[in-house]
Protein backbone atom coordinates (compact mmCIF):
# COMPACT_ATOMS: atom_id res chain seq x y z
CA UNK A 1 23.08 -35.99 95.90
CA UNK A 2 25.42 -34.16 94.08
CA UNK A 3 27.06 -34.72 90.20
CA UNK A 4 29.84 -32.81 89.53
CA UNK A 5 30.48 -31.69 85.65
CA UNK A 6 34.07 -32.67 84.36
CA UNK A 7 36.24 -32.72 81.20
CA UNK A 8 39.08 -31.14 79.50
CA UNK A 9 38.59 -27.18 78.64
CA UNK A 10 36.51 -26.18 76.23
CA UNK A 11 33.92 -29.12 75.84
CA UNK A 12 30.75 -27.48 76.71
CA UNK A 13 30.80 -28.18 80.38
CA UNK A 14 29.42 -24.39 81.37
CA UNK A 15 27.49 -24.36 78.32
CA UNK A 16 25.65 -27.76 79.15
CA UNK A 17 25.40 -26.09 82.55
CA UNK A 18 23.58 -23.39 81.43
CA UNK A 19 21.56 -25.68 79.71
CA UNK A 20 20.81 -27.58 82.66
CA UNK A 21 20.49 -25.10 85.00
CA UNK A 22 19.08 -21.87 83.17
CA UNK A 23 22.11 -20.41 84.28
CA UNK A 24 23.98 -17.76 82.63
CA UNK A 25 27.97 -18.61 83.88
CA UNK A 26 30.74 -17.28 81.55
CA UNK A 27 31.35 -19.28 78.44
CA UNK A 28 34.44 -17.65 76.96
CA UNK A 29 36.25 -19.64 74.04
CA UNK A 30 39.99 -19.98 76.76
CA UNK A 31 40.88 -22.62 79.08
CA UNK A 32 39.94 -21.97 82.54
CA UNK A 33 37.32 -19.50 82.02
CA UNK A 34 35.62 -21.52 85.07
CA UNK A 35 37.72 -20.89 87.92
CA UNK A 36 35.27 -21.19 90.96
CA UNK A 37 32.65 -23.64 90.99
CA UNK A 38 29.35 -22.89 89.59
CA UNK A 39 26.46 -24.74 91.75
CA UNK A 40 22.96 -25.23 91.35
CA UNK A 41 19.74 -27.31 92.14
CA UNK A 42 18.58 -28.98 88.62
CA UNK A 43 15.19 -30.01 88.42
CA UNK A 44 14.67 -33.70 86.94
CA UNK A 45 11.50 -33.33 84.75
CA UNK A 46 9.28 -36.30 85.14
CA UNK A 47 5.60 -36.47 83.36
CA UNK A 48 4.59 -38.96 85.86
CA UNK A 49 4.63 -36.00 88.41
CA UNK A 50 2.05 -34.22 85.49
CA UNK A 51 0.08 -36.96 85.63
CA UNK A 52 -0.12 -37.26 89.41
CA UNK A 53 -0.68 -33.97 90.17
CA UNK A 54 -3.72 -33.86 87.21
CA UNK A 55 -4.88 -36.97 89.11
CA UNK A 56 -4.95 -35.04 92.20
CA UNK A 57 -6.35 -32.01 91.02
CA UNK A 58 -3.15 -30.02 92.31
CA UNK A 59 -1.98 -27.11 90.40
CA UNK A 60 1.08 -26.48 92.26
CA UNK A 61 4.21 -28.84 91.47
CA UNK A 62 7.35 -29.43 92.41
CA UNK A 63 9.68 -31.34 90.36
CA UNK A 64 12.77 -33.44 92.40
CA UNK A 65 16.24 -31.92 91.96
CA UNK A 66 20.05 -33.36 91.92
CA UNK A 67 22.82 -30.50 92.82
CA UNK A 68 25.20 -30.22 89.76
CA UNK A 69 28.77 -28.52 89.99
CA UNK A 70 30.79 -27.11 87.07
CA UNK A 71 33.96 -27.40 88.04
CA UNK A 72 37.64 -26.32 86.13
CA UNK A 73 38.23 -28.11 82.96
CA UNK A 74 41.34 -30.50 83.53
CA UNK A 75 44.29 -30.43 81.55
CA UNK A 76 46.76 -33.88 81.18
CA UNK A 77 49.02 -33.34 83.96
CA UNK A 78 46.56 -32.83 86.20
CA UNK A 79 46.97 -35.30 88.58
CA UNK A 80 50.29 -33.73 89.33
CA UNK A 81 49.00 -30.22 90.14
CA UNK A 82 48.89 -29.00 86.38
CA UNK A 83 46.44 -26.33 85.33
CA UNK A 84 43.77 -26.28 88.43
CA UNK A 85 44.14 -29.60 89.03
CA UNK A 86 44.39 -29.82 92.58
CA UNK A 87 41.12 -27.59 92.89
CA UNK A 88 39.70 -29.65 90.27
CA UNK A 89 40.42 -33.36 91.84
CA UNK A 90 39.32 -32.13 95.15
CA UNK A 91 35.77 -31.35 94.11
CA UNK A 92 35.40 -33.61 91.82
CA UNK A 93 36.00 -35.96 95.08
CA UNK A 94 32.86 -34.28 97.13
CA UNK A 95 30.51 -35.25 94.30
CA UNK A 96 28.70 -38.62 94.06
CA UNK A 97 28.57 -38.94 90.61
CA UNK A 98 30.89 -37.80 87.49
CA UNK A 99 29.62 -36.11 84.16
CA UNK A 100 32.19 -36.65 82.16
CA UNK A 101 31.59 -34.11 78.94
CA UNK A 102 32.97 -35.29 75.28
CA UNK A 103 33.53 -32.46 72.81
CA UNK A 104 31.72 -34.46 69.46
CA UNK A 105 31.31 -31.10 67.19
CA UNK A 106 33.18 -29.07 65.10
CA UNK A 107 33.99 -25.68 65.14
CA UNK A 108 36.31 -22.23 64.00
CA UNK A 109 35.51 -20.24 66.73
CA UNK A 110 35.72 -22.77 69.64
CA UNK A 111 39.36 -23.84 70.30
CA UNK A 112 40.19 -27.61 71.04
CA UNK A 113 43.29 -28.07 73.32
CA UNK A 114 44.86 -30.15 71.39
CA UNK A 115 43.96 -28.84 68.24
CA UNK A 116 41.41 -31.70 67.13
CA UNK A 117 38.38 -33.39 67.70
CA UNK A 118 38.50 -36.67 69.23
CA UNK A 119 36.15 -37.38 71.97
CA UNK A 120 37.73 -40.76 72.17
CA UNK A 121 41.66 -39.64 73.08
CA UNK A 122 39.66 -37.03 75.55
CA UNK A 123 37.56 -39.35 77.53
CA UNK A 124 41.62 -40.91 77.83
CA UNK A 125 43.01 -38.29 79.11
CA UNK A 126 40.54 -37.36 81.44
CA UNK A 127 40.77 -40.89 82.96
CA UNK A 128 44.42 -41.09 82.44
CA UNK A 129 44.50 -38.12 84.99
CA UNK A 130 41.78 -39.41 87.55
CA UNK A 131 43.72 -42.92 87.43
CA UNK A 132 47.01 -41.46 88.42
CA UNK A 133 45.48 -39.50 91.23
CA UNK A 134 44.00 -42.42 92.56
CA UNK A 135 47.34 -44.41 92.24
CA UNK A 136 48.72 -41.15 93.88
CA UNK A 137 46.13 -41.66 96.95
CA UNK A 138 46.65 -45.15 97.66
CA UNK A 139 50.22 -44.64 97.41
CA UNK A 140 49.81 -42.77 100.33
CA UNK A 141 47.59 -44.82 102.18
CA UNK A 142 50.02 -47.89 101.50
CA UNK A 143 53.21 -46.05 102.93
CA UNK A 144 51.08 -44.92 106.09
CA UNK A 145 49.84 -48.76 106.56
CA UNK A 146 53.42 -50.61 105.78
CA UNK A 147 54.78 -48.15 108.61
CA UNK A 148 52.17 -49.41 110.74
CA UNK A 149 52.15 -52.95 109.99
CA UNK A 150 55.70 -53.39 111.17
CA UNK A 151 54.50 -53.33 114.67
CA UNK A 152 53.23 -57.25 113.41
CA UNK A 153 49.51 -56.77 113.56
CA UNK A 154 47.69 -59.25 111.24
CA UNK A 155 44.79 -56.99 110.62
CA UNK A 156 47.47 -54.25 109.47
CA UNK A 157 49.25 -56.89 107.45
CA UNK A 158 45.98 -57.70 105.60
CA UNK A 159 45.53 -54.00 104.80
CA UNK A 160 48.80 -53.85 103.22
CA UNK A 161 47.84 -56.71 100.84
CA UNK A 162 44.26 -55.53 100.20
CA UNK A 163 46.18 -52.05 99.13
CA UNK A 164 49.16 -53.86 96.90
CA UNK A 165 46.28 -55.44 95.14
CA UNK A 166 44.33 -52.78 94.99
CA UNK A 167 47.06 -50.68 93.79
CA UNK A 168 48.06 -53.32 91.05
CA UNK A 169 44.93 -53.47 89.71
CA UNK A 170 44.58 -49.62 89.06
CA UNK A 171 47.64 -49.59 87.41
CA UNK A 172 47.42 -52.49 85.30
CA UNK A 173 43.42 -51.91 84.33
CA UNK A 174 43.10 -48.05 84.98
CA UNK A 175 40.25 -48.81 86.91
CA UNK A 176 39.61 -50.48 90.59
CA UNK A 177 38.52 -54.29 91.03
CA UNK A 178 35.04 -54.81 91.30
CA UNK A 179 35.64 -56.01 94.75
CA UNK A 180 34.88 -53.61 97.39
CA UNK A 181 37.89 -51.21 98.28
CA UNK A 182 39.78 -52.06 102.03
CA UNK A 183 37.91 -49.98 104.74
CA UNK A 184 38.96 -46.42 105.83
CA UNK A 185 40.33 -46.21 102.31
CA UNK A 186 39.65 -42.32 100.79
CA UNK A 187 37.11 -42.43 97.93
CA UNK A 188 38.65 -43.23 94.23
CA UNK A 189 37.33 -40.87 91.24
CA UNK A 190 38.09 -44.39 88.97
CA UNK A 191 34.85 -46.01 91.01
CA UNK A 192 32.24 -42.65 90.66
CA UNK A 193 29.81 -43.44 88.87
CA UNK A 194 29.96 -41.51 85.34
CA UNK A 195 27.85 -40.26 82.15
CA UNK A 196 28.92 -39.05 79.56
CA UNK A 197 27.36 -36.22 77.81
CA UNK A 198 28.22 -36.30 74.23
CA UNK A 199 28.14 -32.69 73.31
CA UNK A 200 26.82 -32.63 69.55
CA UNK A 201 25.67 -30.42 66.46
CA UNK A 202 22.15 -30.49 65.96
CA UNK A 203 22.92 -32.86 62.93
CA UNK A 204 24.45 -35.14 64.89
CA UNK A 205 21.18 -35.52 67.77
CA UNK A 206 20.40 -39.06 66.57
CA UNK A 207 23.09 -40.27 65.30
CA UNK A 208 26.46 -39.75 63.64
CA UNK A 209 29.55 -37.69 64.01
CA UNK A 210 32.38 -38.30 67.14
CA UNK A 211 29.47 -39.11 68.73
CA UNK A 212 29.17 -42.90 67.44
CA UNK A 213 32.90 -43.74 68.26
CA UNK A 214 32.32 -42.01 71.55
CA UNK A 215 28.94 -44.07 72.40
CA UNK A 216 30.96 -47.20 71.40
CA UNK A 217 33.85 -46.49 73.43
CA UNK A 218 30.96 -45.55 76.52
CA UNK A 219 30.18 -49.23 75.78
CA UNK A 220 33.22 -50.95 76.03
CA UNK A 221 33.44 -49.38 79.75
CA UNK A 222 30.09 -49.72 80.61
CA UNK A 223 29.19 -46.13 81.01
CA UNK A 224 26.21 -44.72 79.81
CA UNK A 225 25.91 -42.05 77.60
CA UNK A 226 23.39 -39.13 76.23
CA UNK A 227 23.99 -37.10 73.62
CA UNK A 228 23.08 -33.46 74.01
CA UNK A 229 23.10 -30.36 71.92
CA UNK A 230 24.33 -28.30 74.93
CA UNK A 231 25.07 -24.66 73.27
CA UNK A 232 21.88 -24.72 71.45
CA UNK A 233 19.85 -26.33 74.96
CA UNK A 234 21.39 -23.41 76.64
CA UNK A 235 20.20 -20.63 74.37
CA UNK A 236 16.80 -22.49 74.85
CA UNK A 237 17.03 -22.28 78.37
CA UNK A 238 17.01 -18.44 77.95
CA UNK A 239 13.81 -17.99 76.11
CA UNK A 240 10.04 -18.20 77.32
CA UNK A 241 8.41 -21.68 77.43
CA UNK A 242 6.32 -21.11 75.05
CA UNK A 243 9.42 -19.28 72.48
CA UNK A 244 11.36 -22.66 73.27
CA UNK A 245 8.54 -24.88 72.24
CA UNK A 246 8.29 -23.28 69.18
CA UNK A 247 11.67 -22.87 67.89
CA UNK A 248 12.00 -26.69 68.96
CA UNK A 249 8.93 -27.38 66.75
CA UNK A 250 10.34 -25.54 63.92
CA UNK A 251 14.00 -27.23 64.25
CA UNK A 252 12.50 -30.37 64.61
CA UNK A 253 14.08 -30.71 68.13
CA UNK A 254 12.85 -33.28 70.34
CA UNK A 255 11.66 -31.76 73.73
CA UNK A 256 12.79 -34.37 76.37
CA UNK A 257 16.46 -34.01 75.48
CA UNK A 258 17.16 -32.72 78.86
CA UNK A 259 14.59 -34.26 80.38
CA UNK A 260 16.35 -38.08 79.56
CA UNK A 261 19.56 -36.31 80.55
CA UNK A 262 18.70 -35.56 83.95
CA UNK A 263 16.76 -39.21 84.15
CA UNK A 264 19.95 -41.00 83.34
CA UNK A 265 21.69 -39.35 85.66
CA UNK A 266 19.08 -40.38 88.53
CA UNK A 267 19.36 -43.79 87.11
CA UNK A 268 23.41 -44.23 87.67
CA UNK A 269 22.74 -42.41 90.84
CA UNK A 270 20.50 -45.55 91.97
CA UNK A 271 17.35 -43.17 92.90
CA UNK A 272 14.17 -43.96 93.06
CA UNK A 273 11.12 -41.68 92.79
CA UNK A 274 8.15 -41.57 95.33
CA UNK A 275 4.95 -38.88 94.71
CA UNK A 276 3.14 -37.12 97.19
CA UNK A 277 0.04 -35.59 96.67
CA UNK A 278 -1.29 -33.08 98.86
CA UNK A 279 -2.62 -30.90 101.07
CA UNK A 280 -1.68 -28.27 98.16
CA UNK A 281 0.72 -29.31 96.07
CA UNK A 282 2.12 -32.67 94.55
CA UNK A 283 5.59 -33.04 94.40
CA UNK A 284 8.63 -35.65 93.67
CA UNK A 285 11.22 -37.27 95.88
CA UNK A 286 14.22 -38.63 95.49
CA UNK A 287 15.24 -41.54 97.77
CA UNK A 288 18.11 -44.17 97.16
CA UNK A 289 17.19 -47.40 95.81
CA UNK A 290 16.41 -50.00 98.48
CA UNK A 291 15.44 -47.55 101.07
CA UNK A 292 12.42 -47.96 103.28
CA UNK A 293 9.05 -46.27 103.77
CA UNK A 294 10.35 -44.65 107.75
CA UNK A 295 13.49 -43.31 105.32
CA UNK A 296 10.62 -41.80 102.49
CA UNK A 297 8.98 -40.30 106.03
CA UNK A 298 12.16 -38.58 106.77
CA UNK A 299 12.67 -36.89 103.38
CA UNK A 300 8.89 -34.95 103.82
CA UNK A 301 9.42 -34.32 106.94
CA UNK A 302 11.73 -35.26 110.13
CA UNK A 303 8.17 -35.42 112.21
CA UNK A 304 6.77 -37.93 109.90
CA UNK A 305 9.33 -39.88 110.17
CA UNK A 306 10.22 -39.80 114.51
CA UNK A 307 6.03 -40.65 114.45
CA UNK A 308 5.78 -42.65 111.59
CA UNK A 309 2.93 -45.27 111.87
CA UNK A 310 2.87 -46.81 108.52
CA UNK A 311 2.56 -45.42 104.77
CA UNK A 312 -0.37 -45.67 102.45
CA UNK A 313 1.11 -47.04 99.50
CA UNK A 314 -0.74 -46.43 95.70
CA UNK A 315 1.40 -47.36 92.41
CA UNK A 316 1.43 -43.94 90.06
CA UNK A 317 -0.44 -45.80 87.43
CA UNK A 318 -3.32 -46.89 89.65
CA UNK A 319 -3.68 -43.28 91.32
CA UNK A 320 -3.54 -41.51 87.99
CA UNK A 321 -6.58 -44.04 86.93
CA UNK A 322 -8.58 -43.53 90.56
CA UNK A 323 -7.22 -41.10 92.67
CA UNK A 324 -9.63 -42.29 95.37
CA UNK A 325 -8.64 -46.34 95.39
CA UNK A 326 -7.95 -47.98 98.53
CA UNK A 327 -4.49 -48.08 99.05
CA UNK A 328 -2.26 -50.56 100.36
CA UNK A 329 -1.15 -50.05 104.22
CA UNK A 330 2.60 -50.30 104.48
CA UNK A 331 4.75 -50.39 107.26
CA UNK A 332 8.11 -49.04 108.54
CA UNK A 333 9.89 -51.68 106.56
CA UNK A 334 8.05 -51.28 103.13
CA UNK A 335 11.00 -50.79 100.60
CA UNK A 336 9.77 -47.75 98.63
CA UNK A 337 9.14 -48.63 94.64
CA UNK A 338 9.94 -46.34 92.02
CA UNK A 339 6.84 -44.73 90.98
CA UNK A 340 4.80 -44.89 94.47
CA UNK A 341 2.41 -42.22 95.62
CA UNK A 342 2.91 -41.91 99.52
CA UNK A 343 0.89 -40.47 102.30
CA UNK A 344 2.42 -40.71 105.94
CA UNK A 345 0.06 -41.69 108.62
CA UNK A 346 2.15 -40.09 112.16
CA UNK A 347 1.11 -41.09 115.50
């Protein structure tokens, strides 16, 4: 699964990168100081894996990880080639998922394109740009299927309307109907699923600032959103654990800023979790929501899954309390839970 990091320039995107990543990309107070993609596997801290592996008596761990991608910051015009924005659209398209950065701090030394601070008229223009793009797409696909349809084929015909409609919508709403999009048509950046990461000063962590008209205008769309103190995160990244835990203690900073970062992003990615435990390490999996136990097989291992058998199933709660309980014998079809602690039995 992949997320790609977007917003206009000079937000914090690299920064909350960094952050993210324990990266050290360029950071440079201009507009398109990211050029070329910056990639990288984020872990998604999760104490349940702690407690597992405690449980088990493993010292090793290994945390589950999304793929995140900085991309170009986008500039209005976009959507008609403006700035990098043909680069930009394109990889924003390969992601699964959109962070959609708000600048909600002030600041001399870092530039705003538009010479003020409103996280509000941002988060507009970013989606002003994605919308037109998308109009731009099905534009497309509508000329291609009217063209078609003139050969009189009722199934072409009923693509034509499905697209009108779909096309009507978007431009009246800014946004795609609820209802599923016609088949074979290419993937909208209006329908990604999105956070926002309200990037804050460290007075604003909790509560006020642009962050608060930001977070309300996250809930009128029905987007979630995390606030995050991404240049200061990103100089913590930098330091020994044990340097970061302090200087949190003595700022007062809470330590699972990231951590509820990256869980809200596995959350609008509709992931689940699954544990296993053993032969020397214990380690977390990411699996989409609704997927079965042969599927869970297949992420360990491709030999688990061709000779799956069936799955012995513990909650994480009940193994962290008895490691050795009898667990419950699942098969094939079991839909993996979040939280479960798996062990493959292969034939």
């Amino acid at each position: 699964m992949k997320a790609a990091i977007i917003g206009l320039p000079n937000v914090g995107k690299s920064t909350l990168f960094n952050a993210l990543a324990a990266a050290e990309v360029p950071t440079e107070n201009r507009p398109f100081c990211t050029i070329d993609p910056n990639v990288a596997r984020v872990p998604i801290p999760d104490p349940r894996l702690d407690a597992v592996a405690q449980a088990a008596g493993m010292q090793q761990k290994v945390q589950a990880t999304l793929e995140l991608v900085d991309v170009a910051g986008l500039v209005k015009g976009a959507s008609r080639g403006e700035g990098l924005g043909n680069r930009f659209l394109a990889q924003v398209r390969e992601a699964d998922a959109a962070v959609h950065v708000l600048r909600c701090f002030e600041s001399g030394r870092v530039t705003h394109v538009t010479g003020a601070v409103d996280p509000v008229d941002d988060a507009e223009t970013v989606n002003t740009e994605l919308a037109l793009a998308d109009l731009a797409t099905i534009e497309r696909a509508l000329d291609s299927a009217r063209r078609r349809a003139k050969s009189g084929d009722p199934d072409l015909k009923k693509r034509v309307e499905e697209l009108e409609a779909l096309h009507e919508h978007l431009a009246r709403d800014g946004v795609p109907a609820p209802a599923p999009p016609p088949a074979d048509t290419p993937a909208l950046l209006t329908a990604m699923p999105t956070l926002y990461a309200l990037n804050v000063a460290e007075e604003h962590l909790a509560k006020g600032g642009p962050a608060d008209q930001a977070e309300q205008y996250a809930a009128q769309h029905d987007t979630p959103a995390v606030r995050v103190t991404a240049q200061l995160e990103s100089e913590l990244a930098a330091m020994p654990r044990e340097e970061q835990q302090d200087l949190r203690k003595g700022l007062g900073l809470p330590h699972e800023t990231l951590q509820r970062f990256m869980q809200a992003l596995r959350t609008l990615l509709s992931l689940n979790t699954f544990f296993t435990a053993g032969p020397s390490e214990a380690r977390a999996w990411l699996i989409p929501q609704g997927q079965t136990a042969h599927h869970a097989a297949g992420r360990v291992h491709t030999d688990f899954q061709q000779r799956f058998v069936r799955a012995e199933v513990t909650p994480w709660q009940a193994f962290t309390r008895t490691p050795q309980a009898q667990p419950d014998l699942k098969g094939r079809d079991y839909t993996v839970r979040d939280g479960d602690v798996l062990r493959f039995r292969a034939g």
